[in-house]
C-alpha atoms as a PDB file:
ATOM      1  CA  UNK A   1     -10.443 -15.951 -14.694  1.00  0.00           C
ATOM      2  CA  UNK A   2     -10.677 -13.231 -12.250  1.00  0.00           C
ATOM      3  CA  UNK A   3     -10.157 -15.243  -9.113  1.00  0.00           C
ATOM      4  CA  UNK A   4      -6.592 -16.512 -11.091  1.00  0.00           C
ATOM      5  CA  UNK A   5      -5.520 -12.690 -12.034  1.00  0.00           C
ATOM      6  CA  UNK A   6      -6.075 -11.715  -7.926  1.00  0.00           C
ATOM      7  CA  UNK A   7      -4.175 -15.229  -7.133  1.00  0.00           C
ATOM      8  CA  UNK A   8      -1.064 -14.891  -9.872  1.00  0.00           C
ATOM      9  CA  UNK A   9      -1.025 -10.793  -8.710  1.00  0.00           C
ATOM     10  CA  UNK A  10      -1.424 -12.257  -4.666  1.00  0.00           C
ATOM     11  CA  UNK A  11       1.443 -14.502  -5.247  1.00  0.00           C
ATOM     12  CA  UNK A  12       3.619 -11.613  -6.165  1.00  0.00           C
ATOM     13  CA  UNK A  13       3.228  -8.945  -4.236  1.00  0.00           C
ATOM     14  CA  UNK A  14       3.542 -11.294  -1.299  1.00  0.00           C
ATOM     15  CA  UNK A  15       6.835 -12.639  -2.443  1.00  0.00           C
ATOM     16  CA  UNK A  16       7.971  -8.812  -3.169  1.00  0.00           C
ATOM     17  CA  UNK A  17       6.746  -7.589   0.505  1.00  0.00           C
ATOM     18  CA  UNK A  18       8.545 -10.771   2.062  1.00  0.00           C
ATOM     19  CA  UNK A  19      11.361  -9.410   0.128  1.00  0.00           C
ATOM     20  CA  UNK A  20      11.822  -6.164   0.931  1.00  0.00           C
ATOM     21  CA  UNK A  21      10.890  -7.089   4.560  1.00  0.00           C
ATOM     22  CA  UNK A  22      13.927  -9.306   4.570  1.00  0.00           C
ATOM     23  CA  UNK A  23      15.985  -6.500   2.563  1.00  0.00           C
ATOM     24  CA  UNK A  24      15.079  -3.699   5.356  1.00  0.00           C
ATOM     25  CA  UNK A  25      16.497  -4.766   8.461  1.00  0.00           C
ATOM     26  CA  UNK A  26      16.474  -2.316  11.002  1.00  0.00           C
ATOM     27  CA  UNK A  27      16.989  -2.767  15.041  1.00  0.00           C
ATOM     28  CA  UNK A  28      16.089   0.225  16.098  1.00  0.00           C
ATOM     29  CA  UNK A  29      12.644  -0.941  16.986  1.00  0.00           C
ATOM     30  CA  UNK A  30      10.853   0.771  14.305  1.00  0.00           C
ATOM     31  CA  UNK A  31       9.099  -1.251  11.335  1.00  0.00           C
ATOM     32  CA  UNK A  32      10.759   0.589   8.744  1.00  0.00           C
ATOM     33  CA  UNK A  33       9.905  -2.121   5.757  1.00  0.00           C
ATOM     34  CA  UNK A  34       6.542  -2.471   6.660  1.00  0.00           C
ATOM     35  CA  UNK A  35       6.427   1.405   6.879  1.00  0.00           C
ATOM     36  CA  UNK A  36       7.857   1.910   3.681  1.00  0.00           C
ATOM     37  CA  UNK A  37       5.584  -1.118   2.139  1.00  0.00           C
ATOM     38  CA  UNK A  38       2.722   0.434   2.801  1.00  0.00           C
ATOM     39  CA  UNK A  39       3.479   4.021   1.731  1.00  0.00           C
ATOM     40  CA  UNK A  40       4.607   2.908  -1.106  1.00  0.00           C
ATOM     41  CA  UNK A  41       1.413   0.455  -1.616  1.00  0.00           C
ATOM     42  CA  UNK A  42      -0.558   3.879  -1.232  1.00  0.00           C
ATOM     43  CA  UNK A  43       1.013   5.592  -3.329  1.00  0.00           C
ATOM     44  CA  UNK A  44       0.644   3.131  -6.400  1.00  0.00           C
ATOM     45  CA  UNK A  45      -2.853   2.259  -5.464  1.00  0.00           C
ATOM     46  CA  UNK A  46      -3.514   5.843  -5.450  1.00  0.00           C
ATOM     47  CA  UNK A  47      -2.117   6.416  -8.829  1.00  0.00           C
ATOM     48  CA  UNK A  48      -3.781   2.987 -10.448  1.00  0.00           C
ATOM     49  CA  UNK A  49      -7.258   3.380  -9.226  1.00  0.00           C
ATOM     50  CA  UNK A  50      -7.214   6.989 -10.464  1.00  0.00           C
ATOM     51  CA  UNK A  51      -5.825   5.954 -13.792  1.00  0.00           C
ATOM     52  CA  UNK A  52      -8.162   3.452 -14.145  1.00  0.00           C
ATOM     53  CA  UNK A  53     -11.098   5.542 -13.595  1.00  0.00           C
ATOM     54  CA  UNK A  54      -9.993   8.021 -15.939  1.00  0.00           C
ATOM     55  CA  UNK A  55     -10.316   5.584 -18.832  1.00  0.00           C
ATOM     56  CA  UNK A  56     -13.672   4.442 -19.692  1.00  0.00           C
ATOM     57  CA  UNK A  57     -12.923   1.123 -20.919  1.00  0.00           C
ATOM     58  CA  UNK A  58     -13.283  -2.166 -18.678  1.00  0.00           C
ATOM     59  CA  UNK A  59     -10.091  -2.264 -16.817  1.00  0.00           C
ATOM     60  CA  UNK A  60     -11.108  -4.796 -14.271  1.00  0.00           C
ATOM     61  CA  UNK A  61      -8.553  -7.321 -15.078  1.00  0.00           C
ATOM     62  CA  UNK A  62      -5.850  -5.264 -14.317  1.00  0.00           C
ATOM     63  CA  UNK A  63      -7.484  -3.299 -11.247  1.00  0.00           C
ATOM     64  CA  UNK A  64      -7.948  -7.355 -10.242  1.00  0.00           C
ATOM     65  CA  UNK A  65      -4.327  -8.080 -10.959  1.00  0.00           C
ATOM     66  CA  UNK A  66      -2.503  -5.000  -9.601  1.00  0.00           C
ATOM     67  CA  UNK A  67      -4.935  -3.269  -6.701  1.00  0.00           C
ATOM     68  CA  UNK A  68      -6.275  -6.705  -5.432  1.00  0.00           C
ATOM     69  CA  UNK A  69      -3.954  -8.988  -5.932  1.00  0.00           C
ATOM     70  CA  UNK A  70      -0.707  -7.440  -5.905  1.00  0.00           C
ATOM     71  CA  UNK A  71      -1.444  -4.711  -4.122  1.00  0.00           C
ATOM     72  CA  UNK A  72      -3.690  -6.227  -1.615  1.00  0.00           C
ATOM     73  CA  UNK A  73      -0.726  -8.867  -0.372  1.00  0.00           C
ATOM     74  CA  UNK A  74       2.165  -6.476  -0.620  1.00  0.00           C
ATOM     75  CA  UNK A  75       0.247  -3.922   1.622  1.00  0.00           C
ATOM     76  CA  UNK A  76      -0.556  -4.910   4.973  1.00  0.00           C
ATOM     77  CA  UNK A  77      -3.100  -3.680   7.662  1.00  0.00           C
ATOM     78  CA  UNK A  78      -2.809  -6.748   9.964  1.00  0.00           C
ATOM     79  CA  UNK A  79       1.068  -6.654  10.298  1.00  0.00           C
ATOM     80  CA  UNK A  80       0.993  -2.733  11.075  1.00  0.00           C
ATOM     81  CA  UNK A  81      -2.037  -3.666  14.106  1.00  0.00           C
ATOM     82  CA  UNK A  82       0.731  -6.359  14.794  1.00  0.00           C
ATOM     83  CA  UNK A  83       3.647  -4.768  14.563  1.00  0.00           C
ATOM     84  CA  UNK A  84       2.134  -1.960  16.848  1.00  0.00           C
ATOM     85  CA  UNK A  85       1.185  -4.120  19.592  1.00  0.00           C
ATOM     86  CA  UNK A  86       4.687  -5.251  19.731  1.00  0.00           C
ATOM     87  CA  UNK A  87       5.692  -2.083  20.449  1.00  0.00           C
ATOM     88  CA  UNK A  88       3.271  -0.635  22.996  1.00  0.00           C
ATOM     89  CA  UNK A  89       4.013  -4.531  24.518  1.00  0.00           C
ATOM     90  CA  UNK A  90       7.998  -4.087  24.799  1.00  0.00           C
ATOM     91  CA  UNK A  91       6.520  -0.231  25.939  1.00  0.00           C
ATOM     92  CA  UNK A  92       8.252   1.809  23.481  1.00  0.00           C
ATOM     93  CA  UNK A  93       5.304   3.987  23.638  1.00  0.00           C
ATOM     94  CA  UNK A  94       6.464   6.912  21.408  1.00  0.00           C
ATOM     95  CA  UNK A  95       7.675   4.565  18.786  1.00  0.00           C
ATOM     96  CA  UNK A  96       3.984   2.647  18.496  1.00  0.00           C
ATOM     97  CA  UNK A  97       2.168   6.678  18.713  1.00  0.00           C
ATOM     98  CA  UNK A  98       5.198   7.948  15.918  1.00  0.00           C
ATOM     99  CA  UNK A  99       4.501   4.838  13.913  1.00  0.00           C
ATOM    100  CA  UNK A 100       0.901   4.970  13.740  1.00  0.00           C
ATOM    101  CA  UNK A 101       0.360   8.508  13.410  1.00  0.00           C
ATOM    102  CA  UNK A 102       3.474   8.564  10.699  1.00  0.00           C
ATOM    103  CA  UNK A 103       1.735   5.698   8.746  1.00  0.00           C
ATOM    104  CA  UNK A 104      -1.425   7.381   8.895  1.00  0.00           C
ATOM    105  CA  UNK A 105      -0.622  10.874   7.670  1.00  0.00           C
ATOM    106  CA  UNK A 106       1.682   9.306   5.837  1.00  0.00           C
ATOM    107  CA  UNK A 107      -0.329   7.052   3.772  1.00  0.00           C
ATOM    108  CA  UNK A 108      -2.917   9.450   3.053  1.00  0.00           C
ATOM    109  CA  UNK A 109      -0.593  11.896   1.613  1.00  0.00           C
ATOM    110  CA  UNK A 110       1.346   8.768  -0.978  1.00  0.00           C
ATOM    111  CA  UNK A 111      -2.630   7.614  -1.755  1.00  0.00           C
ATOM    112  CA  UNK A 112      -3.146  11.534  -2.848  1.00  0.00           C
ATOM    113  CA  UNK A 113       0.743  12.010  -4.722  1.00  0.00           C
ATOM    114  CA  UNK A 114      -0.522   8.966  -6.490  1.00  0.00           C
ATOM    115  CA  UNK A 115      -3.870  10.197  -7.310  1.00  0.00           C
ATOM    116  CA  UNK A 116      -2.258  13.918  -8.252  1.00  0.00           C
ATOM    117  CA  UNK A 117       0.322  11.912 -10.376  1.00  0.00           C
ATOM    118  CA  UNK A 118      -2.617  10.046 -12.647  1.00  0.00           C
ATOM    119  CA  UNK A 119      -4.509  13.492 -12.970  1.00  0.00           C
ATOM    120  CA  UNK A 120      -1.307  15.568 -13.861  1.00  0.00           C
ATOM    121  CA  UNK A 121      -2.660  16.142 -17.286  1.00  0.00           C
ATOM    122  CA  UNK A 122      -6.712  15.654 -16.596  1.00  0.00           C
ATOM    123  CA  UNK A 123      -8.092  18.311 -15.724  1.00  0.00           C
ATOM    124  CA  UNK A 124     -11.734  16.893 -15.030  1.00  0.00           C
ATOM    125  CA  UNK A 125     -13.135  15.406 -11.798  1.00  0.00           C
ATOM    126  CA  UNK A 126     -12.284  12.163 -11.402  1.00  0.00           C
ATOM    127  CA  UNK A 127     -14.145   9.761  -9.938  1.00  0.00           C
ATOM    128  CA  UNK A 128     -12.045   6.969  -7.839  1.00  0.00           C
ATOM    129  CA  UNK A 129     -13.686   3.442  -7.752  1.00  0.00           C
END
């Protein structure tokens, strides 16, 4: 059962990212819907893994369907590396050090919006999975 809920969540977030990928179309050079795929990726994950923490109860199913599965193909590591190659290849050097360093920060900062978002009304110490 729990390799199907990270395989039916897998199958959508990869047809949403391919989506928006095709959506965001930008020839400027920059990877703007990978960019905002993963920001937004750390911001939900952020929020989800700190709500689910906060609640006792087995919530592995959906922490299966949503962080791995969904989450995990909608977000992407590998076409970032890629995607920065490409641009330290074609030598648009300040575009590869803006884009990491922007995705970075960046993505640190959604991950923690979406972990302040889940804890609005908490006020204990979470822990995070």
């Amino acid at each position: 059962m729990n390799i199907l809920l990270v395989m039916i969540g897998g199958f959508f977030g990869a047809i949403t990212r391919y989506g928006i990928g095709e959506w965001v179309h930008i020839n400027n050079g920059f990877p703007l819907g990978t960019f905002f795929i993963n920001l937004t990726g750390s911001l939900v994950l952020g929020w989800l893994l700190t709500f689910i923490s906060q609640r006792r109860k087995a919530m592995k199913r959906l922490s299966l369907f949503v962080g791995t599965g969904f989450l995990g193909s909608f977000t992407t590591f590998s076409t970032f590396s890629v995607e920065t190659i490409y641009l330290i290849v074609n030598k648009d050097y300040f575009l590869a050090i803006i884009y990491v360093l922007l995705s970075v920060t960046l993505g640190l900062v959604f991950a923690f919006l979406g972990y302040k978002l889940a804890t609005l009304n908490n006020k204990e110490k979470v822990d995070v999975l």
